[in-house]
N, C-alpha and C. Protein backbone atom coordinates (compact mmCIF):
# COMPACT_ATOMS: atom_id res chain seq x y z
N UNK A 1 -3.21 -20.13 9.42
CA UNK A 1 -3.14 -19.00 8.48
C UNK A 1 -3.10 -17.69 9.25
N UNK A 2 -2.55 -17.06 8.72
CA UNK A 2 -2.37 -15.61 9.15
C UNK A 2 -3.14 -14.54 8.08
N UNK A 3 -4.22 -13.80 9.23
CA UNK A 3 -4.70 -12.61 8.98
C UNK A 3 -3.88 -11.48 8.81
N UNK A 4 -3.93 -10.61 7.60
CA UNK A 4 -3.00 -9.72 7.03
C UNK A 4 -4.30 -8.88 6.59
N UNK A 5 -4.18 -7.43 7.17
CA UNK A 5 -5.35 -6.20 7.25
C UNK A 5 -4.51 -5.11 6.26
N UNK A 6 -4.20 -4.52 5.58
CA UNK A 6 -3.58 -3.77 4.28
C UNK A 6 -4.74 -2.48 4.58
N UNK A 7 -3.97 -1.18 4.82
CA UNK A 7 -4.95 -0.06 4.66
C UNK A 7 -3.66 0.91 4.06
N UNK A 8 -4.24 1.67 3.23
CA UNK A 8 -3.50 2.76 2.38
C UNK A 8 -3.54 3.65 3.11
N UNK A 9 -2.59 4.83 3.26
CA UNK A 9 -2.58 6.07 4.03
C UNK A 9 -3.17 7.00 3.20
N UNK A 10 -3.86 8.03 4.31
CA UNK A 10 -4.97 8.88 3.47
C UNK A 10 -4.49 9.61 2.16
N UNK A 11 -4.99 10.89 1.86
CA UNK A 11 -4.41 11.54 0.40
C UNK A 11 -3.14 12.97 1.34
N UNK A 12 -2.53 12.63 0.35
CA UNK A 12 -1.53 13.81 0.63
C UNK A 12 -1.33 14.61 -0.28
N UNK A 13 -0.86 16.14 -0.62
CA UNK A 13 -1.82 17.19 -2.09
C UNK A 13 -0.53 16.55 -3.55
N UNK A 14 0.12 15.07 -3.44
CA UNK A 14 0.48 14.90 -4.35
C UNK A 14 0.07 14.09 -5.19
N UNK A 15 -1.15 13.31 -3.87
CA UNK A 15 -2.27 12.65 -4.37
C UNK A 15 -3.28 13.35 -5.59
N UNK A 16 -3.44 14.65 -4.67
CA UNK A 16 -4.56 15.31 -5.36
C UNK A 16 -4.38 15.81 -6.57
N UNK A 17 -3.37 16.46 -6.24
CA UNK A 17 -2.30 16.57 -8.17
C UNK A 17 -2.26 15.61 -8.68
N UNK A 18 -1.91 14.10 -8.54
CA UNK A 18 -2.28 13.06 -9.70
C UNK A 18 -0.32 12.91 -9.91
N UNK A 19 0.27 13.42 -8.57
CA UNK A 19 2.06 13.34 -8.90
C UNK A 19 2.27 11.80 -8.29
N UNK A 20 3.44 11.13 -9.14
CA UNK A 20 4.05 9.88 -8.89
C UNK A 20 4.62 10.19 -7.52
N UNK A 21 4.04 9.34 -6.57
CA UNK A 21 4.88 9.72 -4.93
C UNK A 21 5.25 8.29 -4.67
N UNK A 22 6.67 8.59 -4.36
CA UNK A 22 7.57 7.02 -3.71
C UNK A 22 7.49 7.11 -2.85
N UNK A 23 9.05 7.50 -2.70
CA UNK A 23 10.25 7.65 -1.02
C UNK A 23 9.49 9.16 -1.00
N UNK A 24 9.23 10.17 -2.07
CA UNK A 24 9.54 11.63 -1.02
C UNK A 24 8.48 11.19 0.46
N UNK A 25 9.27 12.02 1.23
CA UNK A 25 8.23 12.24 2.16
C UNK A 25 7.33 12.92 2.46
N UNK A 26 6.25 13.11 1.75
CA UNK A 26 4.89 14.03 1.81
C UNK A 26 4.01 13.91 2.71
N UNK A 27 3.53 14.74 3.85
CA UNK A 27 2.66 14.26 4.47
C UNK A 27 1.22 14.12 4.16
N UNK A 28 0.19 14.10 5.02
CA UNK A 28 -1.49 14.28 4.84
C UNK A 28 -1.35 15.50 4.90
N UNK A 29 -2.80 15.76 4.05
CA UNK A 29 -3.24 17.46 4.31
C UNK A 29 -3.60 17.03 5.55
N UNK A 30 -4.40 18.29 5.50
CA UNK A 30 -4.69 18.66 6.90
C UNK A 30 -6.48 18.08 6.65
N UNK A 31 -7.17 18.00 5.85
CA UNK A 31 -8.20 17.58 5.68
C UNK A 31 -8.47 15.86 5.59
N UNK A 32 -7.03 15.48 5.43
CA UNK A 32 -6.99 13.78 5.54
C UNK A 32 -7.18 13.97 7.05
N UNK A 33 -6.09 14.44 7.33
CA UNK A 33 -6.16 14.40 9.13
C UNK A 33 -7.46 14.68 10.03
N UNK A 34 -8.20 15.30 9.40
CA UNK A 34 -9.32 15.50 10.74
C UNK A 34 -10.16 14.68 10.07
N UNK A 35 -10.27 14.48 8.49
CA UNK A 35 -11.44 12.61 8.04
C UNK A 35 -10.75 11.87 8.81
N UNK A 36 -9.67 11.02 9.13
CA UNK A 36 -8.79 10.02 10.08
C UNK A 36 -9.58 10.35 11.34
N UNK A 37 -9.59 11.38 11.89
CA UNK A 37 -9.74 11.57 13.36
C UNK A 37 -10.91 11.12 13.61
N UNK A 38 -11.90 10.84 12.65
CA UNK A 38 -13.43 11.11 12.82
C UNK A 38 -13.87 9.60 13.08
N UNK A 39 -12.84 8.38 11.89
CA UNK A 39 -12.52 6.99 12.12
C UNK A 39 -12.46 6.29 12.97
N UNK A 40 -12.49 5.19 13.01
CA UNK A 40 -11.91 3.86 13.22
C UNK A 40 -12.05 3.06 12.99
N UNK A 41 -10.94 1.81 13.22
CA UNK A 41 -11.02 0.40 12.62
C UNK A 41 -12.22 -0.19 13.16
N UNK A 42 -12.73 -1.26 12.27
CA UNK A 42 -14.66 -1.59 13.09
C UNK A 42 -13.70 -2.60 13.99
N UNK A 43 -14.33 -2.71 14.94
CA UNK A 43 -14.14 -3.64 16.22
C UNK A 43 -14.15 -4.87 16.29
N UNK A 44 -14.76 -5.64 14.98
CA UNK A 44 -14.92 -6.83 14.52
C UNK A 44 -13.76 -7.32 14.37
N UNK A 45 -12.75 -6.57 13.97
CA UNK A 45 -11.37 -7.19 13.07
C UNK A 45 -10.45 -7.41 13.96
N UNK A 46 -10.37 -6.96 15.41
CA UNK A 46 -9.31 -7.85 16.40
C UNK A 46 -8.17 -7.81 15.49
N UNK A 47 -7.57 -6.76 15.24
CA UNK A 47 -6.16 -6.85 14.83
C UNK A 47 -5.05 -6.75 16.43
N UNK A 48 -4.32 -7.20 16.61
CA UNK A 48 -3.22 -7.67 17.60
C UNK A 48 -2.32 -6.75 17.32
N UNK A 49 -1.96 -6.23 16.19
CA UNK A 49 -0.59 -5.70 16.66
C UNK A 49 -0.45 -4.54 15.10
N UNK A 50 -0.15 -3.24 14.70
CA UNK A 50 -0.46 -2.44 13.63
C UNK A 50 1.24 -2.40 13.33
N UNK A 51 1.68 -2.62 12.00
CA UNK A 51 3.28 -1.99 11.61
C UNK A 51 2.77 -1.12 10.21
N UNK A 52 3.77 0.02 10.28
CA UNK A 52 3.35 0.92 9.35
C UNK A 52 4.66 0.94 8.67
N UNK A 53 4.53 1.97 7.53
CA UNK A 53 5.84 2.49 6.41
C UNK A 53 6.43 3.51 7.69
N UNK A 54 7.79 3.45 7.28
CA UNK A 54 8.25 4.57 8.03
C UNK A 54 7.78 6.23 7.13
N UNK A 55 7.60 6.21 6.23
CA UNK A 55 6.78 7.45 6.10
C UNK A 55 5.81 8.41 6.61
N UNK A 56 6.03 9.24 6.46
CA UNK A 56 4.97 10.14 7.71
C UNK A 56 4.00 10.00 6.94
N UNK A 57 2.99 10.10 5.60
CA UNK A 57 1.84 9.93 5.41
C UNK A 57 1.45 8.55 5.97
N UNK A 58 2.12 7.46 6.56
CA UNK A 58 1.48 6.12 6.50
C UNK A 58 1.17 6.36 7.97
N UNK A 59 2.26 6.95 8.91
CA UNK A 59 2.71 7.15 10.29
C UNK A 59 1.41 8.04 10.81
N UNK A 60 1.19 9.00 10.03
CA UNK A 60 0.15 10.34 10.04
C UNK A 60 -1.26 9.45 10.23
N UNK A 61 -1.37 8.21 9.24
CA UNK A 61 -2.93 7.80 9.12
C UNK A 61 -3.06 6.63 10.38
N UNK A 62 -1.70 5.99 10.67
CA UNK A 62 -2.03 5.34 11.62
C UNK A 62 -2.17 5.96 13.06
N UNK A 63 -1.33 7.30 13.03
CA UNK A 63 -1.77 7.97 14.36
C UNK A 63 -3.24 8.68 14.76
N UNK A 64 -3.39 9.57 13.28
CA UNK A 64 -4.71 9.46 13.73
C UNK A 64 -5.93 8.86 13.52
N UNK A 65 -5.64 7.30 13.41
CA UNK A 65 -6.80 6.53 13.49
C UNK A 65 -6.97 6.44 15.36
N UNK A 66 -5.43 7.02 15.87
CA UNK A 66 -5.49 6.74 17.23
C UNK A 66 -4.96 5.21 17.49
N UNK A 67 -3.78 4.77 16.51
CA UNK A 67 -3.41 3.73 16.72
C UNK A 67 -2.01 3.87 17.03
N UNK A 68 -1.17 2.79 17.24
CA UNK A 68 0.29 2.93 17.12
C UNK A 68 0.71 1.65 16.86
N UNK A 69 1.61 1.51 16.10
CA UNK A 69 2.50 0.46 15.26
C UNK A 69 3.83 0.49 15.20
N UNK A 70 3.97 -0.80 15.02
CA UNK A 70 6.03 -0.94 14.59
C UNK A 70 6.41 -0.42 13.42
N UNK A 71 7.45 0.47 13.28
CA UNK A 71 7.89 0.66 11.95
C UNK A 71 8.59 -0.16 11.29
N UNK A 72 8.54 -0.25 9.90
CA UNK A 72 8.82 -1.83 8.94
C UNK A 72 9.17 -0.72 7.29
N UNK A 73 10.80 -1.39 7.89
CA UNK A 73 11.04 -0.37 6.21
C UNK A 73 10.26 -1.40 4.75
N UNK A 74 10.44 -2.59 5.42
CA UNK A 74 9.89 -3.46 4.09
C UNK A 74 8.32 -3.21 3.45
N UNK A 75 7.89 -2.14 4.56
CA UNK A 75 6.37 -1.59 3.92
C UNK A 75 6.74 -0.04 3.50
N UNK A 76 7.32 0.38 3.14
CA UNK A 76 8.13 1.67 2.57
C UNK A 76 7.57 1.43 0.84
N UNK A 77 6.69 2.57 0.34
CA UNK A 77 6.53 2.80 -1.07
C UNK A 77 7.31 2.17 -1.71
N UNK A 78 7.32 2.38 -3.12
CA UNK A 78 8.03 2.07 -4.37
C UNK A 78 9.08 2.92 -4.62
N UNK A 79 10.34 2.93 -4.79
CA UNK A 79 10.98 4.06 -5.23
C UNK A 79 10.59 4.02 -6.46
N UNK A 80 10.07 5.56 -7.06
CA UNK A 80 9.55 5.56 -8.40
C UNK A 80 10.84 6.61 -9.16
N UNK A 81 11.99 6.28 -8.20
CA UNK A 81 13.60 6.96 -9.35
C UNK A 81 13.28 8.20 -9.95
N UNK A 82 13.85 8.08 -11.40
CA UNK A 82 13.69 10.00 -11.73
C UNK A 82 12.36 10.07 -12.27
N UNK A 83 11.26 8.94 -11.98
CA UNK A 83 9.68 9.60 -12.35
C UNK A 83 9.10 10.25 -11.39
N UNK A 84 9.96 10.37 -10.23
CA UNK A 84 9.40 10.62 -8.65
C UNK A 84 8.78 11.84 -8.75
N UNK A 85 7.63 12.12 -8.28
CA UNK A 85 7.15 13.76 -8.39
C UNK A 85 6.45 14.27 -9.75
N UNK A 86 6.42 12.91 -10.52
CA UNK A 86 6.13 13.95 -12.01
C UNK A 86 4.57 13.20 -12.16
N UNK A 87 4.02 13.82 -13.19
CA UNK A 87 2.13 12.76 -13.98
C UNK A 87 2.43 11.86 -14.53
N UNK A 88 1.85 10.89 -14.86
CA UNK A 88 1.52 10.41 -15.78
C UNK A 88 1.50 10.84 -16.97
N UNK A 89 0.65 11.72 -17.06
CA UNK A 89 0.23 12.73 -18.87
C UNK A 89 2.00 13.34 -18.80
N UNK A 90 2.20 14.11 -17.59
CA UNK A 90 3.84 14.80 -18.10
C UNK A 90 4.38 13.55 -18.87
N UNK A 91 5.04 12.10 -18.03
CA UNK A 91 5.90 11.17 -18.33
C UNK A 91 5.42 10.79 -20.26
N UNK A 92 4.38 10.65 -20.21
CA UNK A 92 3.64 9.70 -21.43
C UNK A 92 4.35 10.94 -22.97
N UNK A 93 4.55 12.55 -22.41
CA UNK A 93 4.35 13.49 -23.61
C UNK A 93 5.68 13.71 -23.35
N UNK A 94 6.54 13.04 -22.41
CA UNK A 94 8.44 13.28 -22.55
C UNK A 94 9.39 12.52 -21.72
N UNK A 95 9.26 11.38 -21.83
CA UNK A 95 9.81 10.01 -21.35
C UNK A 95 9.36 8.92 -22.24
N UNK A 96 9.73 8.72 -23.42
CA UNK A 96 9.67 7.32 -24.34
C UNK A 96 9.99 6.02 -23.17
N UNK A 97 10.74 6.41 -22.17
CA UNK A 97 10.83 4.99 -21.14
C UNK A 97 9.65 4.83 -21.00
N UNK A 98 8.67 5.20 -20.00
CA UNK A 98 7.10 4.96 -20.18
C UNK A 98 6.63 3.85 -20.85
N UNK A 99 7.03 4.20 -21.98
CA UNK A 99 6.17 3.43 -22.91
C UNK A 99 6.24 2.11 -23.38
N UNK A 100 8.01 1.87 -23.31
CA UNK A 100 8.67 0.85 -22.85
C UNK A 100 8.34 -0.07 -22.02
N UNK A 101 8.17 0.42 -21.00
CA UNK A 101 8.10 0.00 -19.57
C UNK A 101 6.40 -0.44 -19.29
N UNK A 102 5.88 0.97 -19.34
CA UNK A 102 4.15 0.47 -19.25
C UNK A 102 3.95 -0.98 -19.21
N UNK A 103 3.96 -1.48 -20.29
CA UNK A 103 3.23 -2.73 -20.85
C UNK A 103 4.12 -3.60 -20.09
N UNK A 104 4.73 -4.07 -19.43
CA UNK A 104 5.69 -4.77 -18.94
C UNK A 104 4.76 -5.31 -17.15
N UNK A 105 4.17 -4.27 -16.97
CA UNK A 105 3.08 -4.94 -15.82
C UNK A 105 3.96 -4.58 -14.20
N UNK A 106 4.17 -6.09 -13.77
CA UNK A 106 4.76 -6.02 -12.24
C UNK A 106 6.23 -5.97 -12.43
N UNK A 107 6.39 -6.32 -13.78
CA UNK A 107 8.06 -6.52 -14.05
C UNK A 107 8.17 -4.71 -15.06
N UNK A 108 7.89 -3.63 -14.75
CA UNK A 108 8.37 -2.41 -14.86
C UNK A 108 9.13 -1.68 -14.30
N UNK A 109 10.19 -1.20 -14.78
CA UNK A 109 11.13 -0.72 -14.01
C UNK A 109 11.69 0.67 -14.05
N UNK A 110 11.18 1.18 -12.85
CA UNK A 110 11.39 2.26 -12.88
C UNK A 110 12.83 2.89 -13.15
N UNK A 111 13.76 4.16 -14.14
CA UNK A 111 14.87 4.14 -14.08
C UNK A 111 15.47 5.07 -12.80
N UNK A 112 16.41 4.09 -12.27
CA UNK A 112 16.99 4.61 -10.96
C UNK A 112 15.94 4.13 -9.52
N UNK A 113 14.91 3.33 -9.96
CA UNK A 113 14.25 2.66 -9.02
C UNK A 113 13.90 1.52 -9.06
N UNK A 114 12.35 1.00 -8.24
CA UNK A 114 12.65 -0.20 -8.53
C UNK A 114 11.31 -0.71 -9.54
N UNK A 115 10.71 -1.90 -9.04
CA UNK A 115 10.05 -2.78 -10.32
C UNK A 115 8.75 -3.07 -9.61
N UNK A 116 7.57 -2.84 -9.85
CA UNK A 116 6.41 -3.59 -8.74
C UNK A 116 6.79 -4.90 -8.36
N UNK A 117 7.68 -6.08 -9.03
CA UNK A 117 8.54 -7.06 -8.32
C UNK A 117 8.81 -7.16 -7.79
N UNK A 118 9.77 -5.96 -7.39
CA UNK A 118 10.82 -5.85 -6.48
C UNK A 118 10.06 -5.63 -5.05
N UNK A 119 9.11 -4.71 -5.10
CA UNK A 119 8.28 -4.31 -3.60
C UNK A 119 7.77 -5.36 -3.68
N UNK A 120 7.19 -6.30 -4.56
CA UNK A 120 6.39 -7.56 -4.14
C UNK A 120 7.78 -8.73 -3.36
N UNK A 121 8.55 -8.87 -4.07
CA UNK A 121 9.31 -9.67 -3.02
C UNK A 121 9.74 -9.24 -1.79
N UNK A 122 10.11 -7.69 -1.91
CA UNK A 122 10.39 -7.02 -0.27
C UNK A 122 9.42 -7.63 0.52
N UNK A 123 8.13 -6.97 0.18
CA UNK A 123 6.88 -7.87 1.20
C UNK A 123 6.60 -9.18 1.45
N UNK A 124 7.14 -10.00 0.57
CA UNK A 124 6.29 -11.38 0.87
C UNK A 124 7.68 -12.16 1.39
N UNK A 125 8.82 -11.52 1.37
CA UNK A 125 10.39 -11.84 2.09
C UNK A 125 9.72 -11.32 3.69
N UNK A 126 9.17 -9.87 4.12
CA UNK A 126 9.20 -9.63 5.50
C UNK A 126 7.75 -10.47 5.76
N UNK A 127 6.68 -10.91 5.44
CA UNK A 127 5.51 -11.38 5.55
C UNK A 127 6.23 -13.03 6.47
N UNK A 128 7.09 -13.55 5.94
CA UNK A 128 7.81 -14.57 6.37
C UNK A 128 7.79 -14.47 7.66
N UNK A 129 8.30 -13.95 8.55
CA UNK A 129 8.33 -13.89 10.07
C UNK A 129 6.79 -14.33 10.77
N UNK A 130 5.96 -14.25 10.14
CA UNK A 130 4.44 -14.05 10.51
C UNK A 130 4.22 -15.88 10.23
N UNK A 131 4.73 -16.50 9.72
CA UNK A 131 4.35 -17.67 9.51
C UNK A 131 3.47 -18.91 9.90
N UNK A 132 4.28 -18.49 11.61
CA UNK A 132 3.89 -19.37 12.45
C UNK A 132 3.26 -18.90 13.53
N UNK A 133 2.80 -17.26 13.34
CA UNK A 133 2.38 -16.44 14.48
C UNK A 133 1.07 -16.65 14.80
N UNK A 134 0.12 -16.98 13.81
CA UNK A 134 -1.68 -16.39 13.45
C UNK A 134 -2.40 -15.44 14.30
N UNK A 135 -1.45 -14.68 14.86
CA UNK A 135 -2.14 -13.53 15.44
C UNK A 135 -2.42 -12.66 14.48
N UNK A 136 -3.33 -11.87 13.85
CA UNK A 136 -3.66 -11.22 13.08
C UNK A 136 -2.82 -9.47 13.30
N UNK A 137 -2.51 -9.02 11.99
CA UNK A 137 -2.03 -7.81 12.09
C UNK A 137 -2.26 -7.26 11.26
N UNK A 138 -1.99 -5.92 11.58
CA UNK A 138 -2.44 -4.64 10.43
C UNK A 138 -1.61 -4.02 9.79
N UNK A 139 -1.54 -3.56 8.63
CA UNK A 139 -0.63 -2.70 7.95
C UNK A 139 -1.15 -1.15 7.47
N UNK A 140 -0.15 -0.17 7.82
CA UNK A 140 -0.59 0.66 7.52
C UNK A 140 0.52 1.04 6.33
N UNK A 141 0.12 1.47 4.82
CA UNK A 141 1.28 1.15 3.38
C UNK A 141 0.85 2.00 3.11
N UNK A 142 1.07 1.72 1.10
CA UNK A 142 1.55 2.51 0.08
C UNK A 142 0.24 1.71 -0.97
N UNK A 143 -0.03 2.46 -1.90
CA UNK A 143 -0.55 1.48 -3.06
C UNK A 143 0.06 0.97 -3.64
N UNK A 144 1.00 1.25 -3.77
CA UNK A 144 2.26 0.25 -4.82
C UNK A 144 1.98 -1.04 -3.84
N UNK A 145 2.52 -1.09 -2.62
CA UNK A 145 2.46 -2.18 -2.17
C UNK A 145 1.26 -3.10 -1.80
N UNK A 146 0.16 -2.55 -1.54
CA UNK A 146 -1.30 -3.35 -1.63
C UNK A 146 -1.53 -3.49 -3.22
N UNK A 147 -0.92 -3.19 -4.00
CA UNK A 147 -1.08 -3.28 -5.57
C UNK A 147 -0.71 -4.77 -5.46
N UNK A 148 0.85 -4.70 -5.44
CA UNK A 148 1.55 -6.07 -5.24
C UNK A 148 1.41 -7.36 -4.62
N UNK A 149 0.43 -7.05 -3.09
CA UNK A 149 0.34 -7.69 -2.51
C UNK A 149 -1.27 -8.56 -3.30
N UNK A 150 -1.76 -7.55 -4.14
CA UNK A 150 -3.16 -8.53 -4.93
C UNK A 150 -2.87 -8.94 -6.43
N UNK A 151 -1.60 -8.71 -6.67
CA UNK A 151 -0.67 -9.34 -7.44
C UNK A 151 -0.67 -10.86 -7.22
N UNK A 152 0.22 -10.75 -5.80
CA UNK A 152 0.40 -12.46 -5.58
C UNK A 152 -0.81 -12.86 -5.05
N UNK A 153 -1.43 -12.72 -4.25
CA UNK A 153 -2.64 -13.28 -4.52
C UNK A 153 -3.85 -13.76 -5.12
N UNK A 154 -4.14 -13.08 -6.51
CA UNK A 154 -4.76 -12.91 -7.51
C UNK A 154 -3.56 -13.85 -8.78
N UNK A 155 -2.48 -14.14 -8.69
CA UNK A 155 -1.50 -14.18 -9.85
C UNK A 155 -2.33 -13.31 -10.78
N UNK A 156 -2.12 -11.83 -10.38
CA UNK A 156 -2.06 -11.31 -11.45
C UNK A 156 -1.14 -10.52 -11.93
N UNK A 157 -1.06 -10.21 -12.94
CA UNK A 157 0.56 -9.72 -13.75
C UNK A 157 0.94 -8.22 -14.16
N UNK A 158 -0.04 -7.43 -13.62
CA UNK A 158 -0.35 -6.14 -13.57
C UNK A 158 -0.54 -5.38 -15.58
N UNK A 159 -0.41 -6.55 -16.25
CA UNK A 159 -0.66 -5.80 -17.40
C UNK A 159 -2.10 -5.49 -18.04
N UNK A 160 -3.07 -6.00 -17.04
CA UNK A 160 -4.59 -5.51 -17.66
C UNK A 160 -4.78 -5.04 -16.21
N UNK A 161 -6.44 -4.78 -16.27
CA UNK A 161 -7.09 -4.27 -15.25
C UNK A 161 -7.10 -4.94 -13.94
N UNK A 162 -6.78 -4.66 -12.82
CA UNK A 162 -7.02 -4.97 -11.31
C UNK A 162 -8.35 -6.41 -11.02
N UNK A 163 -7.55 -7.29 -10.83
CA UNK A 163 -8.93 -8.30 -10.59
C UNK A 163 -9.95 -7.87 -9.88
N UNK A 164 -9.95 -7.30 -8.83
CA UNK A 164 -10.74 -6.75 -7.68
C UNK A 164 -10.29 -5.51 -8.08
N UNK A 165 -11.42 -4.27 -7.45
CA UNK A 165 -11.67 -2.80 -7.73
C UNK A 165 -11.48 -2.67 -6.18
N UNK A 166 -10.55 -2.17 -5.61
CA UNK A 166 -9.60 -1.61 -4.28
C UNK A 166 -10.57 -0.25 -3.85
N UNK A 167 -10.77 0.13 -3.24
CA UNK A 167 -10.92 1.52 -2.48
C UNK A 167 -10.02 1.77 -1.67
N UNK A 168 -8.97 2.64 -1.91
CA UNK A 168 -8.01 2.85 -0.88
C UNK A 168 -8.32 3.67 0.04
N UNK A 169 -9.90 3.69 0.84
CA UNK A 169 -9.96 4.15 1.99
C UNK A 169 -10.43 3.40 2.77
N UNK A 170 -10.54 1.80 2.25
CA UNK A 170 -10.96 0.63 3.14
C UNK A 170 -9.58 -0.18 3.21
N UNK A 171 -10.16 -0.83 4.36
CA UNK A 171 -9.01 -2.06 4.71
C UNK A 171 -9.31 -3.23 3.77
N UNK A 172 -8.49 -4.43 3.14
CA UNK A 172 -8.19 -5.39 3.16
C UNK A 172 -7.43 -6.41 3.50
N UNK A 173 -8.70 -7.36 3.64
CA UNK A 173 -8.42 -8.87 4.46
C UNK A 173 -7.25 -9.39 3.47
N UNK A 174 -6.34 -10.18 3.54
CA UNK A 174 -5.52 -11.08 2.85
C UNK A 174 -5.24 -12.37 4.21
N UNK A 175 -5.19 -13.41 3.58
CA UNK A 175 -4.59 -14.70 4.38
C UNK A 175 -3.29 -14.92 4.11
N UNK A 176 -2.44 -15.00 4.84
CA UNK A 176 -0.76 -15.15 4.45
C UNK A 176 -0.16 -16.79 5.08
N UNK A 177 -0.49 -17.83 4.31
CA UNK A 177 -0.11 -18.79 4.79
C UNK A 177 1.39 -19.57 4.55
N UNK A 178 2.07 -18.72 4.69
CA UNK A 178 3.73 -19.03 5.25
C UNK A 178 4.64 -19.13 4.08
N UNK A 179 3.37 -19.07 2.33
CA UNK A 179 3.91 -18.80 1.25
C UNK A 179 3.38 -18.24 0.13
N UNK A 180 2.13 -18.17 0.06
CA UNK A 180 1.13 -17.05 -0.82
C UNK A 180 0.13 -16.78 0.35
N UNK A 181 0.03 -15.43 -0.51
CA UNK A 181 -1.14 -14.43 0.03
C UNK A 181 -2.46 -14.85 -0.35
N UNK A 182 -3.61 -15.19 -0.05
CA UNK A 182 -4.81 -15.48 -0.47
C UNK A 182 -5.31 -13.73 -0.04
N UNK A 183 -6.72 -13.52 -1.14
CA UNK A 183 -7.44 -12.35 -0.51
C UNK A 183 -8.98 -13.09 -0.36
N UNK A 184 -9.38 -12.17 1.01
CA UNK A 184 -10.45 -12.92 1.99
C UNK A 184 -11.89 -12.05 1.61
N UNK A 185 -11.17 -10.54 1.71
CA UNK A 185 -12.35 -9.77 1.87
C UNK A 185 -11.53 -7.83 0.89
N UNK A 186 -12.13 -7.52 0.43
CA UNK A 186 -11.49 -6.27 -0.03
C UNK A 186 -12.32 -5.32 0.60
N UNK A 187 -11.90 -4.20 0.30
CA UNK A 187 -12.95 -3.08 0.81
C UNK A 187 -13.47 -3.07 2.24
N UNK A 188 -13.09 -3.25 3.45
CA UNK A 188 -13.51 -3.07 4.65
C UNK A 188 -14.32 -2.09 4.45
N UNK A 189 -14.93 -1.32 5.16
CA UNK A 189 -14.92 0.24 5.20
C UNK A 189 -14.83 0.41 6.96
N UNK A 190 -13.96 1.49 6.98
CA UNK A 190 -13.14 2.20 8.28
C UNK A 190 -14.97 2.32 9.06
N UNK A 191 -14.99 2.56 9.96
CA UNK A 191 -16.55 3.03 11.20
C UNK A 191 -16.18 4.66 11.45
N UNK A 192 -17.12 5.09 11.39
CA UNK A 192 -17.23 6.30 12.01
C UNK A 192 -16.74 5.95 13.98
N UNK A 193 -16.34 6.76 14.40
CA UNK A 193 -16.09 6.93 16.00
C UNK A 193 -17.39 7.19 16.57
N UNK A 194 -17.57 5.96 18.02
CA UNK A 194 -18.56 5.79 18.63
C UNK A 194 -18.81 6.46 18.56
């Protein structure tokens, strides 16, 4: 089995606004960046080898954890199409698609993007290479895609609540055995620096 480590990149101010962020490329504030600096991964977890989103917020959290990784477009956000940039509350009070779509779960589709499906098969199509490796590795992503990835592990269907309650400022464990994802451990929490 293969160890699979999932960490979300810190907040970037479209986070903090509560805006739908895909593809744009937004970076970290500047206050993600010096919480990152202060980090690190606990020492226990022997990760071998880190691949990140080519995005600079993912690029930003893995550098300054003081790490470096392969870039992997197949860990690249969700394109969230023409909802890109907008709320929730905006979409819900002038987009009837929304509403459509909402209830529809992992199979929602964004218009002019894609489907939490769709990033779930991107990932568990590039997860394939890892099969026969069991060297353990790290990811540095998106929530869409650690969404997806406790999707297939969980079979869950994204139309009720999250089986497990995520903190996207911890790592999670997943087992990737050459065709589902098992989850091991959620919530790491990052160590303060010696």
């Amino acid at each position: 089995m293969q160890s699979v480590y999932l960490l979300r990149h810190w907040p970037t101010a479209w986070n903090q606004q509560g805006l739908i962020q895909g593809r744009c490329d937004i970076p970290l504030t500047k206050a993600s960046m010096a919480a990152l600096k202060t980090l690190q991964v606990p020492p226990n977890l022997q990760i071998s080898h880190w691949y990140v989103s080519p995005l600079q917020r993912a690029k930003q959290t893995l550098a300054n954890l003081g790490l470096t990784g392969e870039i992997a477009e197949s860990l690249t956000e969700m394109d969230w199409g023409e909802w890109e940039g907008k709320s929730l509350a905006e979409l819900r009070q002038t987009d009837p698609r929304l509403t459509i779509e909402e209830p529809k779960g992992i199979h929602l589709q964004c218009p002019k993007g894609e489907s939490p499906k769709n990033v779930q098969q991107r990932l568990l199509g590039w997860l394939q290479q890892f099969s026969d490796k069991g060297e353990p590795i790290g990811i540095v992503t998106h929530k869409g895609v650690i969404r997806t990835a406790l999707a297939a592990a969980c079979q869950w269907d994204m139309t009720t609540k999250p089986p497990v309650k995520l903190n996207w400022q911890c790592i999670h464990h997943f087992h990737w055995d050459g065709r589902q994802l098992h989850l091991m451990e959620a919530n790491i929490p990052l160590c303060k620096q010696g």
